[in-house]
N, C-alpha and C. Protein backbone atom coordinates (compact mmCIF):
# COMPACT_ATOMS: atom_id res chain seq x y z
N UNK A 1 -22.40 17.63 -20.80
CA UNK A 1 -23.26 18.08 -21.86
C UNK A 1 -22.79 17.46 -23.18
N UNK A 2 -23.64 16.83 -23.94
CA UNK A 2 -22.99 15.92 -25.05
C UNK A 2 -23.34 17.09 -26.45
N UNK A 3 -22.25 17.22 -27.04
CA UNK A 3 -22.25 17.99 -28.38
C UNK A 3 -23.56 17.94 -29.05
N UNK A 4 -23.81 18.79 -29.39
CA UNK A 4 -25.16 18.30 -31.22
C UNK A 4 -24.38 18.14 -32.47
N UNK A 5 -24.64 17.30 -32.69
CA UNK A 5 -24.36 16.90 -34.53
C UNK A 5 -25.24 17.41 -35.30
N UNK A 6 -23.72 17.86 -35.79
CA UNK A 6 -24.17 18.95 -37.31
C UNK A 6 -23.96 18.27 -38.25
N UNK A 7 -23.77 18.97 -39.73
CA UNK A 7 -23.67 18.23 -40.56
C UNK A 7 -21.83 18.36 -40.82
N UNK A 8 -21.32 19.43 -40.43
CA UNK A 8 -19.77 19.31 -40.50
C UNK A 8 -19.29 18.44 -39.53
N UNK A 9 -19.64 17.93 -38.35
CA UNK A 9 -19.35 16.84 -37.63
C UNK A 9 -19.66 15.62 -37.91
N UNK A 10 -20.96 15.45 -38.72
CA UNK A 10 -20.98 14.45 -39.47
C UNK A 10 -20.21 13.77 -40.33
N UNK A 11 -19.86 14.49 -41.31
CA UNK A 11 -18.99 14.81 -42.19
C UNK A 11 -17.75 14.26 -41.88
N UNK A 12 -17.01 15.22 -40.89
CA UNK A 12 -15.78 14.70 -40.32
C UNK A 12 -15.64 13.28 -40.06
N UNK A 13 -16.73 12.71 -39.28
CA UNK A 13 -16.70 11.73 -38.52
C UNK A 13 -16.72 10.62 -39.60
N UNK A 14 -17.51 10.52 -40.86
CA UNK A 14 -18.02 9.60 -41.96
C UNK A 14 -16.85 9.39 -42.29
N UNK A 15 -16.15 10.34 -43.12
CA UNK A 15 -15.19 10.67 -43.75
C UNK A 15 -13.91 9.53 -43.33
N UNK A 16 -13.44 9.72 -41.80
CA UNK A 16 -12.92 9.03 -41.16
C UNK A 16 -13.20 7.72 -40.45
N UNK A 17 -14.03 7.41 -40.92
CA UNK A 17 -14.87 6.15 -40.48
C UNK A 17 -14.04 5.03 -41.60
N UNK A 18 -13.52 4.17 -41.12
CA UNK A 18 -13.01 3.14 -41.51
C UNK A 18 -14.26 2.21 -42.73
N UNK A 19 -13.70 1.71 -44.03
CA UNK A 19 -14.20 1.01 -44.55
C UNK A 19 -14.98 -0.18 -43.71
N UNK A 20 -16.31 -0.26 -44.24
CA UNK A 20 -17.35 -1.27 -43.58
C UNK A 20 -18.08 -0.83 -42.45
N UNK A 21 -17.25 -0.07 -41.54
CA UNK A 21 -18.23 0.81 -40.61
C UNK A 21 -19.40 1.63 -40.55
N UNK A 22 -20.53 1.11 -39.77
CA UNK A 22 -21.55 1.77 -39.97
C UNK A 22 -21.59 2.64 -38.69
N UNK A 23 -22.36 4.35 -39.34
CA UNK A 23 -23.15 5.34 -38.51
C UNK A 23 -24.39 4.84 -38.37
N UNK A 24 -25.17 4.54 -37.29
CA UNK A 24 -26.52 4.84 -37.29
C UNK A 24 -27.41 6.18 -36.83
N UNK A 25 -28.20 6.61 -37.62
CA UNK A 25 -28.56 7.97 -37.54
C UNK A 25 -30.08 7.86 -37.36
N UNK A 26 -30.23 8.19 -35.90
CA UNK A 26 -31.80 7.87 -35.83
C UNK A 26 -32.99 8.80 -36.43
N UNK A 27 -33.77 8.59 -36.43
CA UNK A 27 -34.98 10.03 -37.22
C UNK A 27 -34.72 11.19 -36.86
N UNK A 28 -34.73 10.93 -35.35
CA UNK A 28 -34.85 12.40 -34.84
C UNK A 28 -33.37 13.33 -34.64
N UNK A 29 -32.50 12.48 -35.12
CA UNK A 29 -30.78 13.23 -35.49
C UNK A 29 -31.20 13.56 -37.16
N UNK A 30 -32.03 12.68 -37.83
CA UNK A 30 -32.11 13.03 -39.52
C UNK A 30 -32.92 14.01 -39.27
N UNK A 31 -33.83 14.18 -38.47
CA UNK A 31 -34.64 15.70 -38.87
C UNK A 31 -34.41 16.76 -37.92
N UNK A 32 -32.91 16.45 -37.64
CA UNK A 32 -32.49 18.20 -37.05
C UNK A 32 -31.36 18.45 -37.82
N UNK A 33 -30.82 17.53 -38.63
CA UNK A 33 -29.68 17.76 -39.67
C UNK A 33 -30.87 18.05 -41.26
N UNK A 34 -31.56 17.21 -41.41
CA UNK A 34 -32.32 17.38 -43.04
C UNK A 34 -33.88 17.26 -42.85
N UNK A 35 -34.10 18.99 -41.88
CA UNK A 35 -35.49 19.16 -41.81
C UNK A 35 -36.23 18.86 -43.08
N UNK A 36 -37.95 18.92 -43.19
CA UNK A 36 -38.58 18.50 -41.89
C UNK A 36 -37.90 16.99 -41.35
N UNK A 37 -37.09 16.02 -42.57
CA UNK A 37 -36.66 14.63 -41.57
C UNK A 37 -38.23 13.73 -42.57
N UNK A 38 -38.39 12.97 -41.27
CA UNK A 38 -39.03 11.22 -42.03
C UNK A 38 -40.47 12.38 -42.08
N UNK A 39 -41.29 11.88 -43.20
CA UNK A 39 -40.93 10.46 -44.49
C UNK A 39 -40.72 11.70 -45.54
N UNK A 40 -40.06 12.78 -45.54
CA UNK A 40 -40.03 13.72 -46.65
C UNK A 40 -39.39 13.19 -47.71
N UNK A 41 -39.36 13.36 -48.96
CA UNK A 41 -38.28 12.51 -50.15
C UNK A 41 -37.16 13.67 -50.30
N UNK A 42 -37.37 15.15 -50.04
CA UNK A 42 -36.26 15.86 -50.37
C UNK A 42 -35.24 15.67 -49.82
N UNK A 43 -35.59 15.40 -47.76
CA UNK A 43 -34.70 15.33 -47.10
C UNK A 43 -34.06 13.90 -46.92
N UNK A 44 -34.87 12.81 -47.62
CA UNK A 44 -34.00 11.80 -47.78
C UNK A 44 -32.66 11.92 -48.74
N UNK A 45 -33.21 12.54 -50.15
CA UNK A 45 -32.76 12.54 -50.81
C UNK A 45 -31.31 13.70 -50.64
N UNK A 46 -31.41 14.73 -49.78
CA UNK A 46 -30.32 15.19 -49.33
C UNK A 46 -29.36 14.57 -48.48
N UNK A 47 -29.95 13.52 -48.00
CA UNK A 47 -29.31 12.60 -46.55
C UNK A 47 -28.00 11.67 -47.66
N UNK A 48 -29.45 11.32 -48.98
CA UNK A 48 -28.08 10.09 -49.32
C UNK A 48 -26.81 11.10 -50.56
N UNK A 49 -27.48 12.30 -51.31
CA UNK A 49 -26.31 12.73 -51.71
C UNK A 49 -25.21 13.35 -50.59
N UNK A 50 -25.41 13.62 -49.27
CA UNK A 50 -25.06 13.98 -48.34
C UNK A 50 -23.63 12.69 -47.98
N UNK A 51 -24.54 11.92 -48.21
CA UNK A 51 -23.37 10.24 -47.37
C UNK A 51 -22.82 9.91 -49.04
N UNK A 52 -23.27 10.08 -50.13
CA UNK A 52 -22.36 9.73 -51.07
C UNK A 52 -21.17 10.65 -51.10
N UNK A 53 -21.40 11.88 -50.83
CA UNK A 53 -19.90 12.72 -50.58
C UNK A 53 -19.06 12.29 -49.81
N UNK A 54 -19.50 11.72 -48.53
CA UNK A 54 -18.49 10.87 -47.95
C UNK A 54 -17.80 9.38 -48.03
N UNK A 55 -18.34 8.83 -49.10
CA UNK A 55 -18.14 7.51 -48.93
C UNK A 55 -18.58 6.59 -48.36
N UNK A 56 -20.28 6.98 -48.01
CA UNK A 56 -20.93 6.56 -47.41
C UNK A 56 -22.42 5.48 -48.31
N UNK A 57 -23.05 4.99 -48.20
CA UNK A 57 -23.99 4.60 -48.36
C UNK A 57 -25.54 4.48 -47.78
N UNK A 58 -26.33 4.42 -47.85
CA UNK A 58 -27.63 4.51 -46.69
C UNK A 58 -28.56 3.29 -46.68
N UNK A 59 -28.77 2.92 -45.60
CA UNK A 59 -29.61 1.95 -45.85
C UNK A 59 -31.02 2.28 -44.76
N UNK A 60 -32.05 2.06 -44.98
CA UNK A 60 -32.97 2.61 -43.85
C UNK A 60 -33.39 1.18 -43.24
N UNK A 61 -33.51 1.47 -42.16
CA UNK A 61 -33.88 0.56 -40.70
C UNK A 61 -34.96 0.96 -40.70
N UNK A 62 -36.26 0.81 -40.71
CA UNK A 62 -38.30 1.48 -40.64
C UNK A 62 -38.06 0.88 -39.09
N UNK A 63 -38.26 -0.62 -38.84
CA UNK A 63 -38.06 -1.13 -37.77
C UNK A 63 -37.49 -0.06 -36.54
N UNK A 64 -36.09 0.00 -36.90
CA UNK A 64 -35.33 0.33 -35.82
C UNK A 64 -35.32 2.11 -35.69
N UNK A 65 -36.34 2.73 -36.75
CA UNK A 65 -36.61 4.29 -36.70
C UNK A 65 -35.07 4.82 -37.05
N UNK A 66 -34.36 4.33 -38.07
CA UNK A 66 -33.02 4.96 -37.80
C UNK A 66 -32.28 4.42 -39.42
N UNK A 67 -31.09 5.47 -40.00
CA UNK A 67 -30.70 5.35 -40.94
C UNK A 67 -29.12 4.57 -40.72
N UNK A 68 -28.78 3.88 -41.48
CA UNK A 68 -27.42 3.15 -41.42
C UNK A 68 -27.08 3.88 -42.39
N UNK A 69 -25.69 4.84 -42.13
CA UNK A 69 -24.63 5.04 -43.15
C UNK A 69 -22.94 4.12 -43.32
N UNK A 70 -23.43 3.52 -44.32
CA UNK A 70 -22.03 2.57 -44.68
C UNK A 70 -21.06 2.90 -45.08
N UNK A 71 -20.04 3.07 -44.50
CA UNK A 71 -18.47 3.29 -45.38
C UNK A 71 -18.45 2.17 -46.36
N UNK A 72 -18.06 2.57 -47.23
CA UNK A 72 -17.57 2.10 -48.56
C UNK A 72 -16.21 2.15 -49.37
């Protein structure tokens, strides 16, 4: 049975994510962490102050349905 990602596992995991390493976070992981998820602007906008607490950055993939968070 594979865990669900929360946002404190997120967290953890970013946090510790080595400079340059990317998370990819697909839609449907962004809209069970920052309901409703795509194309809302609140819950984007919680996603990237969310990854700036970690040292993260965001970049969106439309293509690939999925968010890149960048260590920085």
């Amino acid at each position: 049975m594979a865990a669900m990602l929360t946002r404190e596992v997120l967290k953890s995991y970013l946090e510790d994510m080595p400079i340059g390493h990317v998370f990819d976070l697909t839609y449907g992981q962004f809209a069970g962490l920052f309901p409703p998820g795509e194309p809302d602007p609140f819950a984007r906008s919680a996603l990237r102050a969310f990854a700036r607490e970690c040292g993260c950055d965001v970049v969106q993939d439309i293509a690939e349905a999925r968010y890149e968070l960048r260590k920085r």
